[in-house]
PDB file of N, CA and C in Angstrom:
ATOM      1  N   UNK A   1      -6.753  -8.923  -6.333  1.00  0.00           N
ATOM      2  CA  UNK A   1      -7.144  -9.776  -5.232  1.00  0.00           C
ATOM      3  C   UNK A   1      -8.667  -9.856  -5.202  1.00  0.00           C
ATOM      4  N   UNK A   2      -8.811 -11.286  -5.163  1.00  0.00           N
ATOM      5  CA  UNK A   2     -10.579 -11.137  -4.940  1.00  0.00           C
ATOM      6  C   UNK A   2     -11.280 -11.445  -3.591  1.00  0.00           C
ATOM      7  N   UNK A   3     -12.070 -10.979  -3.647  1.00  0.00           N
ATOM      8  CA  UNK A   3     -12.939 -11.313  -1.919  1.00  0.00           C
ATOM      9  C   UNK A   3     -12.718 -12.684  -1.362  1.00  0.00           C
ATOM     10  N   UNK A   4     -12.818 -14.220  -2.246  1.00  0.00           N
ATOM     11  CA  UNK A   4     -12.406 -15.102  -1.559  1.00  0.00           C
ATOM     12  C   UNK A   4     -11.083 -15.428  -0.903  1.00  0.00           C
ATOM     13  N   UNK A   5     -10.116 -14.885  -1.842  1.00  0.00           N
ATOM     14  CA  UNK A   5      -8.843 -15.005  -1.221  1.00  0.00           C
ATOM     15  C   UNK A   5      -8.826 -14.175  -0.226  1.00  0.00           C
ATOM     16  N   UNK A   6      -9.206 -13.077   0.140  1.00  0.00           N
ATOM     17  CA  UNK A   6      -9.034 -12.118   1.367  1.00  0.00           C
ATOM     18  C   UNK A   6      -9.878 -12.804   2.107  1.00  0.00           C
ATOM     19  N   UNK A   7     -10.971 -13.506   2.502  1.00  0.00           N
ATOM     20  CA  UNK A   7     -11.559 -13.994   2.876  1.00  0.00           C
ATOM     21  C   UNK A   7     -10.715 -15.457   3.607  1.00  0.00           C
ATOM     22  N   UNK A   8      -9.906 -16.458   2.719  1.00  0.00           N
ATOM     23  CA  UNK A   8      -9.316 -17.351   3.143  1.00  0.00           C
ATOM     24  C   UNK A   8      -8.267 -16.692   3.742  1.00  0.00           C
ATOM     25  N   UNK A   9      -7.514 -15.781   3.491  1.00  0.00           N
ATOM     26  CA  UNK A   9      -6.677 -15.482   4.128  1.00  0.00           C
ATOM     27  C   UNK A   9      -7.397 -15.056   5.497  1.00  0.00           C
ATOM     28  N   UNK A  10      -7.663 -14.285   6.106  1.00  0.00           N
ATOM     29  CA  UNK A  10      -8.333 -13.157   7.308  1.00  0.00           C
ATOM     30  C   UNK A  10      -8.605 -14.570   8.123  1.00  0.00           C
ATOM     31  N   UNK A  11      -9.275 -15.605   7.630  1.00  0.00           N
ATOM     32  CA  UNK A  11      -9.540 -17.076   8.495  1.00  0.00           C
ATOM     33  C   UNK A  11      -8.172 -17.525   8.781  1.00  0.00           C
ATOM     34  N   UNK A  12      -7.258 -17.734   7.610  1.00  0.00           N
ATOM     35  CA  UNK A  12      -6.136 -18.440   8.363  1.00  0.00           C
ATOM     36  C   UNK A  12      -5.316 -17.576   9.196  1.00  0.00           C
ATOM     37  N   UNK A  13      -4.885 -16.483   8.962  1.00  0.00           N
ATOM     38  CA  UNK A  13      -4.239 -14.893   9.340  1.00  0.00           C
ATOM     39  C   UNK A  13      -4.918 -15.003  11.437  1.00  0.00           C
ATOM     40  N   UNK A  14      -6.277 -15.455  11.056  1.00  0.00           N
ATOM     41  CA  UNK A  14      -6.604 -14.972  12.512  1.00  0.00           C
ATOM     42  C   UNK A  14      -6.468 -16.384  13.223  1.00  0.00           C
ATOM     43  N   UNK A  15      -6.714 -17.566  12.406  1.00  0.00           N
ATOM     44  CA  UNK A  15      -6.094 -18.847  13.519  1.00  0.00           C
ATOM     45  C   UNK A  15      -5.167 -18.811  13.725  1.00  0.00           C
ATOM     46  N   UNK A  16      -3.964 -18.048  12.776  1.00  0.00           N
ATOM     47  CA  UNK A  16      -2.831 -18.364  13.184  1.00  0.00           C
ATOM     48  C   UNK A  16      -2.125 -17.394  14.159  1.00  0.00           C
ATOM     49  N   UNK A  17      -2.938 -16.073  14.566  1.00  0.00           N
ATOM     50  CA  UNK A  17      -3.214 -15.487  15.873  1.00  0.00           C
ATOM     51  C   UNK A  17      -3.652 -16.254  16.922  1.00  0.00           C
ATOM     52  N   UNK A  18      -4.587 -16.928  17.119  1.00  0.00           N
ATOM     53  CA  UNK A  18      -5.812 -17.178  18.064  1.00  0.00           C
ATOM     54  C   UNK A  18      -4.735 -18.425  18.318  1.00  0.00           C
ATOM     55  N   UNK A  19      -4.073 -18.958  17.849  1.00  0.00           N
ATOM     56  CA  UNK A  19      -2.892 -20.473  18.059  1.00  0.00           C
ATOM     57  C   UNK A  19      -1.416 -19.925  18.785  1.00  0.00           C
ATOM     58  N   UNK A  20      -1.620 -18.529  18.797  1.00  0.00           N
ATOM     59  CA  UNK A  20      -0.356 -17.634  19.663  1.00  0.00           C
ATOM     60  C   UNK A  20       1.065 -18.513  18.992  1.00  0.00           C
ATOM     61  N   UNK A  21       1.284 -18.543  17.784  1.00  0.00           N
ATOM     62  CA  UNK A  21       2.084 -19.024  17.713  1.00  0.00           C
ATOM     63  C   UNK A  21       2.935 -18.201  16.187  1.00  0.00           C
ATOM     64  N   UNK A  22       4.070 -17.759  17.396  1.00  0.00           N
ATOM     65  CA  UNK A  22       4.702 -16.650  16.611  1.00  0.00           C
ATOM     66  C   UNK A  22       4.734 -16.551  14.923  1.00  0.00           C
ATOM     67  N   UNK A  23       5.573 -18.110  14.419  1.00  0.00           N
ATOM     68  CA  UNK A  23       6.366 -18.178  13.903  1.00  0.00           C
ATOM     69  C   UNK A  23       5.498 -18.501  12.111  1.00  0.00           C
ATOM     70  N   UNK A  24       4.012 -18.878  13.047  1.00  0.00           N
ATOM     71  CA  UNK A  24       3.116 -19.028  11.751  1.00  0.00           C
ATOM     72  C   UNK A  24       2.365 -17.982  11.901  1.00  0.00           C
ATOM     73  N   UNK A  25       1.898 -17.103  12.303  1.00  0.00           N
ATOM     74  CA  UNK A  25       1.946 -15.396  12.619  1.00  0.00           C
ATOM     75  C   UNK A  25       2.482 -14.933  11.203  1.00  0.00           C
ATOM     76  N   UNK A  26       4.134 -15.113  11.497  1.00  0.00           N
ATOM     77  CA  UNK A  26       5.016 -14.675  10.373  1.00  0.00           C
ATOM     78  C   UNK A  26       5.193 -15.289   9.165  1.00  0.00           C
ATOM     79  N   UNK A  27       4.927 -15.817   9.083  1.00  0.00           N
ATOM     80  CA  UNK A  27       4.819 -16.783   7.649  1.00  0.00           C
ATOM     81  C   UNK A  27       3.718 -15.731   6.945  1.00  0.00           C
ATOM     82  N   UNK A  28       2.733 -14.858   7.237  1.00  0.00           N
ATOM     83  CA  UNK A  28       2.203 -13.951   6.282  1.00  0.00           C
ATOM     84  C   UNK A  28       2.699 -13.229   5.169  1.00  0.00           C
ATOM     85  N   UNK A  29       4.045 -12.901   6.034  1.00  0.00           N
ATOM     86  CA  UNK A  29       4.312 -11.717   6.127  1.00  0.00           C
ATOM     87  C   UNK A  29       6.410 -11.734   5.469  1.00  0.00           C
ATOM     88  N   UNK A  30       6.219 -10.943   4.683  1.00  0.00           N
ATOM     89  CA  UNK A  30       7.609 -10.955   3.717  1.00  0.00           C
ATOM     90  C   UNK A  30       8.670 -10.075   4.879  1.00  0.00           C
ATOM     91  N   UNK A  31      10.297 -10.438   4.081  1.00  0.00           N
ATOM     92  CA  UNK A  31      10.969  -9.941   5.332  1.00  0.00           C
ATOM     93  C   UNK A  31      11.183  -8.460   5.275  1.00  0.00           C
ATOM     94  N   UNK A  32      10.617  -8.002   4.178  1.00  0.00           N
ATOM     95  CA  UNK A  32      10.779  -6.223   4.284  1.00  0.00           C
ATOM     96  C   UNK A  32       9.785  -5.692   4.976  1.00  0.00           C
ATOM     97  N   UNK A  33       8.604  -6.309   5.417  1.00  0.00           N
ATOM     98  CA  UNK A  33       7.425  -6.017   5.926  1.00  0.00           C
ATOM     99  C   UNK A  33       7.953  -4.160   6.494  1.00  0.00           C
ATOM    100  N   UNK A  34       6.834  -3.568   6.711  1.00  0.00           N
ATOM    101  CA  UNK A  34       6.627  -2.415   7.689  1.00  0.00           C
ATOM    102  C   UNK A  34       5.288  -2.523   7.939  1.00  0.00           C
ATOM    103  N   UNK A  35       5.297  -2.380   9.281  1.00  0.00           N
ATOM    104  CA  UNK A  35       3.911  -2.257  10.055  1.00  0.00           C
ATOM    105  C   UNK A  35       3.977  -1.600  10.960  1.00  0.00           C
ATOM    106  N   UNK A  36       2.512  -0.972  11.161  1.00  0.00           N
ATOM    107  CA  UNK A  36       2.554   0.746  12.228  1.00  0.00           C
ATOM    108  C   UNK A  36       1.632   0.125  12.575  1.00  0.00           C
ATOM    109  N   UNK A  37       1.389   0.671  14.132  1.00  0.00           N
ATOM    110  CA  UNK A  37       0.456   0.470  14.553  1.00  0.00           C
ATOM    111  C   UNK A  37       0.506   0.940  16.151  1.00  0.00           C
ATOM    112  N   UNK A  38      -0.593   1.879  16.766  1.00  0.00           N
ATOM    113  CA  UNK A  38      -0.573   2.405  18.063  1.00  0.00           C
ATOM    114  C   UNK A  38       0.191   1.707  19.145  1.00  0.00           C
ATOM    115  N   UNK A  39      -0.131   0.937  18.843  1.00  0.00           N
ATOM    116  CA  UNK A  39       0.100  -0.773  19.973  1.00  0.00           C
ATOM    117  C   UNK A  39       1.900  -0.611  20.001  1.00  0.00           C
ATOM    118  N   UNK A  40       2.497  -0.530  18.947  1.00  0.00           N
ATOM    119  CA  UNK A  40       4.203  -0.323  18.819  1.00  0.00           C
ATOM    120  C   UNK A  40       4.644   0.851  20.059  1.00  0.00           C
ATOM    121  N   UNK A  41       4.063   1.727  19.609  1.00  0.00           N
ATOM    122  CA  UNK A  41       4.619   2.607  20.960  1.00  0.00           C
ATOM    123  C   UNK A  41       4.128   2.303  21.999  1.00  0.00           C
ATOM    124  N   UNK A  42       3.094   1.351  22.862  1.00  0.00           N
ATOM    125  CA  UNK A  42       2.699   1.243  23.891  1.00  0.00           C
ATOM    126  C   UNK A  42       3.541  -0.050  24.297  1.00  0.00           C
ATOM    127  N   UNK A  43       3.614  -1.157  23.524  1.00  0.00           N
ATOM    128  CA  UNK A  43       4.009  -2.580  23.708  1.00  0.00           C
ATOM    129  C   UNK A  43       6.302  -2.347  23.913  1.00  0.00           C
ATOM    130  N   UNK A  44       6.603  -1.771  22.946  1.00  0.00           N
ATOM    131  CA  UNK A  44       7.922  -1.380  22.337  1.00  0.00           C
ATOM    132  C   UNK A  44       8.279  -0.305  23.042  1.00  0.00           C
ATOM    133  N   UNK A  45       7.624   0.834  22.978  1.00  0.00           N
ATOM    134  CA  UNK A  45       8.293   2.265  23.347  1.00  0.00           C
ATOM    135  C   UNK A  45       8.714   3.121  22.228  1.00  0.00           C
ATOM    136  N   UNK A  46       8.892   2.479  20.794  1.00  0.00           N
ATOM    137  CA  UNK A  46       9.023   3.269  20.119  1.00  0.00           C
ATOM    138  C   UNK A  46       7.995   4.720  19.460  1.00  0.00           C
ATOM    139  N   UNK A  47       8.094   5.791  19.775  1.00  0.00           N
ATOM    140  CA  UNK A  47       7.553   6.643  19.338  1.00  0.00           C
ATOM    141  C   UNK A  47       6.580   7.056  17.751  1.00  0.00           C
ATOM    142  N   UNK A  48       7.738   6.230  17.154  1.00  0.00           N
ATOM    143  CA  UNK A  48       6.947   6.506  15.511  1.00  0.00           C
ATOM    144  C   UNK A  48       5.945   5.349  15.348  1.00  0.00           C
ATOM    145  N   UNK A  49       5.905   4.651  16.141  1.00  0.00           N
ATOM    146  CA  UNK A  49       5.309   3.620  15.576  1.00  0.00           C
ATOM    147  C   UNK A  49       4.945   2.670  14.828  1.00  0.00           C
ATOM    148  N   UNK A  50       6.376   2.167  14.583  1.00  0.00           N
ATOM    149  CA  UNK A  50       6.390   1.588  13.026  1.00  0.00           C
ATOM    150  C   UNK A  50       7.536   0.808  13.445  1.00  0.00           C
ATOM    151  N   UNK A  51       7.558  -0.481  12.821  1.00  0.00           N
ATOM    152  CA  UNK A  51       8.455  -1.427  13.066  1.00  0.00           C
ATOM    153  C   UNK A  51       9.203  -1.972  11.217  1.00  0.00           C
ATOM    154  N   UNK A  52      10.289  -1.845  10.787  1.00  0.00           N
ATOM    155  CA  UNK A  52      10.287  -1.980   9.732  1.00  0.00           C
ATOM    156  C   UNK A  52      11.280  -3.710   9.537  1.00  0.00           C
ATOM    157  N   UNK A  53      10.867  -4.594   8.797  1.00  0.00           N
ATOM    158  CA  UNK A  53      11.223  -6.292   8.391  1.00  0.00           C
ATOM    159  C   UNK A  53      11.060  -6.687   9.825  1.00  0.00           C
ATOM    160  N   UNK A  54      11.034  -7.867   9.172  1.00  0.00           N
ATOM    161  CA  UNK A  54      10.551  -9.267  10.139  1.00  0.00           C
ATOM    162  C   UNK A  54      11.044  -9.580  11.626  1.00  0.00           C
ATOM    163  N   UNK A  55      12.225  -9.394  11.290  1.00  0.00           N
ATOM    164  CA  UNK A  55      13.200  -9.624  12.516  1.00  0.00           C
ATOM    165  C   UNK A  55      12.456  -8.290  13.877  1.00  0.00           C
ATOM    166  N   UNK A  56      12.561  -7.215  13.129  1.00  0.00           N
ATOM    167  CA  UNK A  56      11.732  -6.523  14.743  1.00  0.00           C
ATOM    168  C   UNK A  56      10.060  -6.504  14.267  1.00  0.00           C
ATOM    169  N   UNK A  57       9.622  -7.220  13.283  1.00  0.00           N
ATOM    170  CA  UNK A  57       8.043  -7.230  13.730  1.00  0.00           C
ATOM    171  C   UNK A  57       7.867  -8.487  14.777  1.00  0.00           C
ATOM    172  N   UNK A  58       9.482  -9.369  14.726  1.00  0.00           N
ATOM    173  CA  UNK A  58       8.872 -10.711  15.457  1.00  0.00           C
ATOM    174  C   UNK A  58       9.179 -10.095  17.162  1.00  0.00           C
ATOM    175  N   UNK A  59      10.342  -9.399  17.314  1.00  0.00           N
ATOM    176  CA  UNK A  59      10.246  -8.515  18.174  1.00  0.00           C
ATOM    177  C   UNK A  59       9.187  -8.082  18.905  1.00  0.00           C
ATOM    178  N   UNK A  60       8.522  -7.315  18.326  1.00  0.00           N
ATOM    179  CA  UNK A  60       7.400  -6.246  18.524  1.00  0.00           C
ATOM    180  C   UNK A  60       6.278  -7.494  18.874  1.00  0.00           C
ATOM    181  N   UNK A  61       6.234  -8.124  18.066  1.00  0.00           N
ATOM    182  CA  UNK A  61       4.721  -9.035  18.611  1.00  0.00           C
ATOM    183  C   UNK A  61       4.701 -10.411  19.481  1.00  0.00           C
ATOM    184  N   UNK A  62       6.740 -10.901  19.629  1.00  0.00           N
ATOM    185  CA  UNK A  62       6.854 -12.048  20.594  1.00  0.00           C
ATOM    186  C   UNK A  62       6.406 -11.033  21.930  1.00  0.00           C
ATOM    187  N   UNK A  63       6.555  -9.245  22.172  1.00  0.00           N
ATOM    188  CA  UNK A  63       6.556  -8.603  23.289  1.00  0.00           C
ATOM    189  C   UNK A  63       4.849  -8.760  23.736  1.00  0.00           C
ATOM    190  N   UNK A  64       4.629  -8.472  22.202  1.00  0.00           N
ATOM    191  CA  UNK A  64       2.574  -8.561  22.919  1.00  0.00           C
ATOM    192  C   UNK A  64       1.743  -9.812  22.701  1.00  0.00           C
ATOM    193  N   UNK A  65       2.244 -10.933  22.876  1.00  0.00           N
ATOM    194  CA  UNK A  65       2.046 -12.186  22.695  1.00  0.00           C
ATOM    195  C   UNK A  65       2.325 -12.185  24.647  1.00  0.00           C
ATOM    196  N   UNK A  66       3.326 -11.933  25.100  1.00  0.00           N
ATOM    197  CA  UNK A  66       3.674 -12.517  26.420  1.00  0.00           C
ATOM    198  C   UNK A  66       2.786 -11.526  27.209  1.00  0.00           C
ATOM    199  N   UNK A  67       2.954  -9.877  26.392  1.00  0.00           N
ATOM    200  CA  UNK A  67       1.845  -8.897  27.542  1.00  0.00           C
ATOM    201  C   UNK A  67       0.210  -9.720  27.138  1.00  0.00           C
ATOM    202  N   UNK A  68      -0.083  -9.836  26.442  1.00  0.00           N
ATOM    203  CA  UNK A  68      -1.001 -10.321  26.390  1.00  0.00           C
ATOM    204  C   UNK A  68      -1.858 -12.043  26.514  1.00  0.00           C
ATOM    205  N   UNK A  69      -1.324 -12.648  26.973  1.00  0.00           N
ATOM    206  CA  UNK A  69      -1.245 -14.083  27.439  1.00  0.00           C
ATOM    207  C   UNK A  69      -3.355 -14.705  26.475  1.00  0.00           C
ATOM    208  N   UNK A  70      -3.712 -13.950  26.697  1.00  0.00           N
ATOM    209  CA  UNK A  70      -5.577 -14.087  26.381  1.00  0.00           C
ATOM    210  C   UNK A  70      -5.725 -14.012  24.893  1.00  0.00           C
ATOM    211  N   UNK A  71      -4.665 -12.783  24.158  1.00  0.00           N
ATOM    212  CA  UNK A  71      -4.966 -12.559  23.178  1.00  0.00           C
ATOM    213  C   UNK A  71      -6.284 -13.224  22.634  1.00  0.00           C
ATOM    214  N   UNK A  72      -6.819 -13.187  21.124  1.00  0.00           N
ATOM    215  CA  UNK A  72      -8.008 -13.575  20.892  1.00  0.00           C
ATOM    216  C   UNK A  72      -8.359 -12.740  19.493  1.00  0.00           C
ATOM    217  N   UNK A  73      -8.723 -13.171  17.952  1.00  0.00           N
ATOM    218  CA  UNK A  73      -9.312 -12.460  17.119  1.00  0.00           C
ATOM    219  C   UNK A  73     -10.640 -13.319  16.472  1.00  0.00           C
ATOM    220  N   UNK A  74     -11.486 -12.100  16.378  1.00  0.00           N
ATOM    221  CA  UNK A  74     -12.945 -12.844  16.379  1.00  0.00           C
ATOM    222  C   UNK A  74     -13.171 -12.032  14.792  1.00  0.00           C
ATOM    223  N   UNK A  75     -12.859 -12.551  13.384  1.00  0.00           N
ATOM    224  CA  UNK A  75     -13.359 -11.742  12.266  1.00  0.00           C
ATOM    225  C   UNK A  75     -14.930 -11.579  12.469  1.00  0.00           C
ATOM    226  N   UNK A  76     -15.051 -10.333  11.495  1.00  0.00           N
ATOM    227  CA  UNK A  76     -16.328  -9.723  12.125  1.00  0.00           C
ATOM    228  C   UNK A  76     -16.246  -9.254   9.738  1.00  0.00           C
ATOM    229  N   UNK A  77     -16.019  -8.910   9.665  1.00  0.00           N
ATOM    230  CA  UNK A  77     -15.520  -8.591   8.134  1.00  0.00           C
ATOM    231  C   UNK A  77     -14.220  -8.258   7.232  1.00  0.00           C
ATOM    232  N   UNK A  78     -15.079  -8.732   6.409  1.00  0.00           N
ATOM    233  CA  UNK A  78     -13.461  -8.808   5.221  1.00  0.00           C
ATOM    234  C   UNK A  78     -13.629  -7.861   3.785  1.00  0.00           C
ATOM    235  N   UNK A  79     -12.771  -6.993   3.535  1.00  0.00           N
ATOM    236  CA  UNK A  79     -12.687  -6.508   2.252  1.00  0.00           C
ATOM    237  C   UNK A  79     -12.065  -6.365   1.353  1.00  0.00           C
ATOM    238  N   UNK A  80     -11.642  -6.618   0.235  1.00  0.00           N
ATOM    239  CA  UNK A  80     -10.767  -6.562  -0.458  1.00  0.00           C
ATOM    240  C   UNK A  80     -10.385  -5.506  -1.815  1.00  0.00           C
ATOM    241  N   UNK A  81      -9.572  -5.134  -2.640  1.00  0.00           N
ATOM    242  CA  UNK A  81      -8.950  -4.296  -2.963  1.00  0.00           C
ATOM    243  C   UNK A  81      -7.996  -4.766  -3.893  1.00  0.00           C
ATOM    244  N   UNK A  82      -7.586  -4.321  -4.915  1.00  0.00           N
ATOM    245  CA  UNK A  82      -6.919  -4.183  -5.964  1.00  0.00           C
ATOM    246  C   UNK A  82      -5.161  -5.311  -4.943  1.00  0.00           C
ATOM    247  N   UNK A  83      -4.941  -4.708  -4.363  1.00  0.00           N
ATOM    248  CA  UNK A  83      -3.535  -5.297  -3.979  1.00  0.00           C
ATOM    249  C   UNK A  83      -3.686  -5.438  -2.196  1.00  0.00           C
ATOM    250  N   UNK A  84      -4.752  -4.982  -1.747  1.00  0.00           N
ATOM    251  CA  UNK A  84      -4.883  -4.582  -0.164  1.00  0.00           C
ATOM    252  C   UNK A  84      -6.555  -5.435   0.192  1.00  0.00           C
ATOM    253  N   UNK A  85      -6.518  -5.772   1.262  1.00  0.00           N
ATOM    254  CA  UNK A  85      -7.551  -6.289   2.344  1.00  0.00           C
ATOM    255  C   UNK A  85      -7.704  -5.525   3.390  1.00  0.00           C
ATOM    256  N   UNK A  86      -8.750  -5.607   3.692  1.00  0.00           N
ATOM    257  CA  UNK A  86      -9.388  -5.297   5.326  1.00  0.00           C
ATOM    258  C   UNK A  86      -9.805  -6.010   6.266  1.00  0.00           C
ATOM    259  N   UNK A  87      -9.499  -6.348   7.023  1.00  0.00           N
ATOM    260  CA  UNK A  87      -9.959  -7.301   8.241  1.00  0.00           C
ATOM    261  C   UNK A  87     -10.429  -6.337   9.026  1.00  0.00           C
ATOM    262  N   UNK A  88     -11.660  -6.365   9.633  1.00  0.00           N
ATOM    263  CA  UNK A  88     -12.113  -5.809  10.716  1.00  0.00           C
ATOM    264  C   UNK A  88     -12.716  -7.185  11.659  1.00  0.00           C
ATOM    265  N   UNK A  89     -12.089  -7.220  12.804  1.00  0.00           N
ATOM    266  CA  UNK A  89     -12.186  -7.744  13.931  1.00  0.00           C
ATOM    267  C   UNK A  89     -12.151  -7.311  15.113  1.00  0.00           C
ATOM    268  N   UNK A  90     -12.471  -8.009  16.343  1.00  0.00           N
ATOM    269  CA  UNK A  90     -12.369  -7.965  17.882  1.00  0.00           C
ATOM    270  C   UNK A  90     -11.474  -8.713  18.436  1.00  0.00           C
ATOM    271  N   UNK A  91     -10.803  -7.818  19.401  1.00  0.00           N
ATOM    272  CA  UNK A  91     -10.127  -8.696  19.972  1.00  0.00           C
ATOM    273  C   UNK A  91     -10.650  -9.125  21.233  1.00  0.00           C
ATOM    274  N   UNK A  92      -9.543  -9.507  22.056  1.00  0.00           N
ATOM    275  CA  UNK A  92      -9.985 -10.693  23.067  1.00  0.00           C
ATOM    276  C   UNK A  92     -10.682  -9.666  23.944  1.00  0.00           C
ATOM    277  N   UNK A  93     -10.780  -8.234  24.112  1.00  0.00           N
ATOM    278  CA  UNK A  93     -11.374  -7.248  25.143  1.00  0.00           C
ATOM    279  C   UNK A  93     -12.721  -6.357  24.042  1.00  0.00           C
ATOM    280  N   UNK A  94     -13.104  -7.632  23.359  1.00  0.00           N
ATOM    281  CA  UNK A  94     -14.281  -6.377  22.626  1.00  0.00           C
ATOM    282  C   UNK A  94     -14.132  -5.324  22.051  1.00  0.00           C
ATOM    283  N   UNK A  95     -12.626  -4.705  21.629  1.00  0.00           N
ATOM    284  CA  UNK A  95     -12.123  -3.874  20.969  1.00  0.00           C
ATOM    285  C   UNK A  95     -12.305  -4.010  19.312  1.00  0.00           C
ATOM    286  N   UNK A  96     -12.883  -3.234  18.506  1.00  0.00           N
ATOM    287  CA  UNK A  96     -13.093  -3.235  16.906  1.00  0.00           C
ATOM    288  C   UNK A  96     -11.508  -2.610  16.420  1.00  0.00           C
ATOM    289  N   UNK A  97     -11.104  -3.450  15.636  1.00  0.00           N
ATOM    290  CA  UNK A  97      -9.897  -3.488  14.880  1.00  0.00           C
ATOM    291  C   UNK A  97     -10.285  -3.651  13.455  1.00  0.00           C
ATOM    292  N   UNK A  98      -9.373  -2.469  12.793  1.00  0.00           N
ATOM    293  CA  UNK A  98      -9.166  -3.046  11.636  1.00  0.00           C
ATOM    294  C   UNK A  98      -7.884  -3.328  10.828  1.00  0.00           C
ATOM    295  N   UNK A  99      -7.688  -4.141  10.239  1.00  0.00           N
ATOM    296  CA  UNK A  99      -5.918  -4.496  10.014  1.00  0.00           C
ATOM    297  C   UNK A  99      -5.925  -4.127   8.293  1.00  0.00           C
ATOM    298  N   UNK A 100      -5.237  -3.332   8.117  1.00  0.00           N
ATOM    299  CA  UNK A 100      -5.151  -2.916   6.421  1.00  0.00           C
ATOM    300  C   UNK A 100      -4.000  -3.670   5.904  1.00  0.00           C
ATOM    301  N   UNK A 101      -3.688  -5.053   5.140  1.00  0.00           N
ATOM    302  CA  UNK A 101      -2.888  -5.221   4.654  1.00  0.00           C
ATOM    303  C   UNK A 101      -2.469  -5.372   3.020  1.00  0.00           C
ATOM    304  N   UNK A 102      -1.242  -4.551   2.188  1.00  0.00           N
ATOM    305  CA  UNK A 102      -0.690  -4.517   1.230  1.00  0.00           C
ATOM    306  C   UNK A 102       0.041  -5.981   0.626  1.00  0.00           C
ATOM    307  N   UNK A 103      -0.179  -6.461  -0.177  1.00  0.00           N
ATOM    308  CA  UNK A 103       0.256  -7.519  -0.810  1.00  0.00           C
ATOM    309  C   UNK A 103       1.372  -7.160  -2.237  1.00  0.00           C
ATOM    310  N   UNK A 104       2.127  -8.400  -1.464  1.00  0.00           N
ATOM    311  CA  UNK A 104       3.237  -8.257  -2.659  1.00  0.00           C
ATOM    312  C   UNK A 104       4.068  -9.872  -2.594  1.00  0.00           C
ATOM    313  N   UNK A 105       3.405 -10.399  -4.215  1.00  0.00           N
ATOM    314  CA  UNK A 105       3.522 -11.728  -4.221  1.00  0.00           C
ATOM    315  C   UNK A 105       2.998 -12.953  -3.252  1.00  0.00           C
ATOM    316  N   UNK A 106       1.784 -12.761  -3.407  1.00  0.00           N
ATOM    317  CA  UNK A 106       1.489 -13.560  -2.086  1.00  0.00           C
ATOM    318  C   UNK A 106       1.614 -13.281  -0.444  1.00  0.00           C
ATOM    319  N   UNK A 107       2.568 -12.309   0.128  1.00  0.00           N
ATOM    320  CA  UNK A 107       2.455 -12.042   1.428  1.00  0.00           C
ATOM    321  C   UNK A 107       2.381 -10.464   1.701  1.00  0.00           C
ATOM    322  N   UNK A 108       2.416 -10.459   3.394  1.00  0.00           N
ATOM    323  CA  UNK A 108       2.004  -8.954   3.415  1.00  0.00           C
ATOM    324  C   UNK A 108       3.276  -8.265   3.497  1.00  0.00           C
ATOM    325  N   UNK A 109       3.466  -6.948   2.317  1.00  0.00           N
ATOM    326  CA  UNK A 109       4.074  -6.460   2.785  1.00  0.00           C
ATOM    327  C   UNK A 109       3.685  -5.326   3.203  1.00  0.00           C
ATOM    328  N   UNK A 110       2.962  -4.542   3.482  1.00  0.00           N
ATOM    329  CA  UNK A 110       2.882  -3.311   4.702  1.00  0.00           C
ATOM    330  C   UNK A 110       1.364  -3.360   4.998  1.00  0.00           C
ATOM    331  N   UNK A 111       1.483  -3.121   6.201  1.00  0.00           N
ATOM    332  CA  UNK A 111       0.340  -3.225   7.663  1.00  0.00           C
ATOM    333  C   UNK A 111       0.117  -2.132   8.021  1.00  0.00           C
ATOM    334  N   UNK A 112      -0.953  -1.941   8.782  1.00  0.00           N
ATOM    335  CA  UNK A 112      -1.369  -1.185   9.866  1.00  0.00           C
ATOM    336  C   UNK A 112      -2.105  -1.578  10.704  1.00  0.00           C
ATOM    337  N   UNK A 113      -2.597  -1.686  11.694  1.00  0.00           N
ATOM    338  CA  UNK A 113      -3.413  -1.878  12.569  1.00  0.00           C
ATOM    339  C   UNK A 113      -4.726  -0.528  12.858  1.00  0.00           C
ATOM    340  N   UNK A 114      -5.689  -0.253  13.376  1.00  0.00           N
ATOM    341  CA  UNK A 114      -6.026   0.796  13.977  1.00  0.00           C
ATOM    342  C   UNK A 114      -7.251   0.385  14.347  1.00  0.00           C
ATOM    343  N   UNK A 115      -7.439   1.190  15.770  1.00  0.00           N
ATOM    344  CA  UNK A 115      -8.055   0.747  16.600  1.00  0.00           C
ATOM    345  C   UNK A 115      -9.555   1.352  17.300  1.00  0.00           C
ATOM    346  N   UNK A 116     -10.619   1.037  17.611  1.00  0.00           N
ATOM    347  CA  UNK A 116     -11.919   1.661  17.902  1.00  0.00           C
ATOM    348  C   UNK A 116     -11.846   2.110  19.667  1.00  0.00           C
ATOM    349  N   UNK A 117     -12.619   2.492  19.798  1.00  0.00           N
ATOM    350  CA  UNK A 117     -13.098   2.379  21.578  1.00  0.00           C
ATOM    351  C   UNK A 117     -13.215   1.216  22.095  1.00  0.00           C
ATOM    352  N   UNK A 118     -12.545   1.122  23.618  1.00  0.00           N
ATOM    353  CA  UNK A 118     -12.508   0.205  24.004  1.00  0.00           C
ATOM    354  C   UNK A 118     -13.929  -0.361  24.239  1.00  0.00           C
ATOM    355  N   UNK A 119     -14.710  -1.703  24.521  1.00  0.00           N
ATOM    356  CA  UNK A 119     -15.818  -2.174  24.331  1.00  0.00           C
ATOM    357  C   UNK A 119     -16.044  -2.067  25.576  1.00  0.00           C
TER     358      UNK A 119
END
């Protein structure tokens, strides 16, 4: 993977956040996906934190799409990696995020999220 493609991606990845619209959200993202992330046990309730294929990541994020009505991602940097990217961004509360995603054939298959001090 080279820096421009992580680069085009992280732009479209975050309009298609910032457009709150689930379903091109998921279009990243393959149906075996697994993604962890703090936010799962706070948004979900699940403890491990980890949501595994599509069907409960759409779950997990139609839940913080509605808790979060403002949402908002502001890229701030991009890095890239043999098969993996980095997005580091803000969200809609000034919070530094960074999103680690694994590629396989073109989409993501495993995520993480993790998160800075609140701003």
């Amino acid at each position: 993977m080279d820096l421009d493609f992580a680069t085009r991606f992280a732009q479209d990845w975050a309009a298609a956040w910032n457009s709150h619209d689930l379903e091109r959200i998921l279009a990243h993202y393959t149906d075996d996906i697994v993604f962890a992330s703090p936010r799962i046990v706070e948004i979900i309730g699940d403890p491990a934190g980890e949501v595994r294929g599509k069907d409960a990541l759409r779950v997990y994020w139609a839940k913080g799409l509605e808790y979060l009505p403002d949402l908002h991602f502001t890229v701030e940097d991009v890095r890239s990696s043999v098969d993996t990217l980095v997005i580091n961004y803000r969200n809609e509360r000034g919070q530094a995020v960074a999103e680690v995603l694994t590629f396989r054939d073109g989409l993501v298959c495993r995520g993480f999220g993790a998160y800075g001090p609140e701003a």
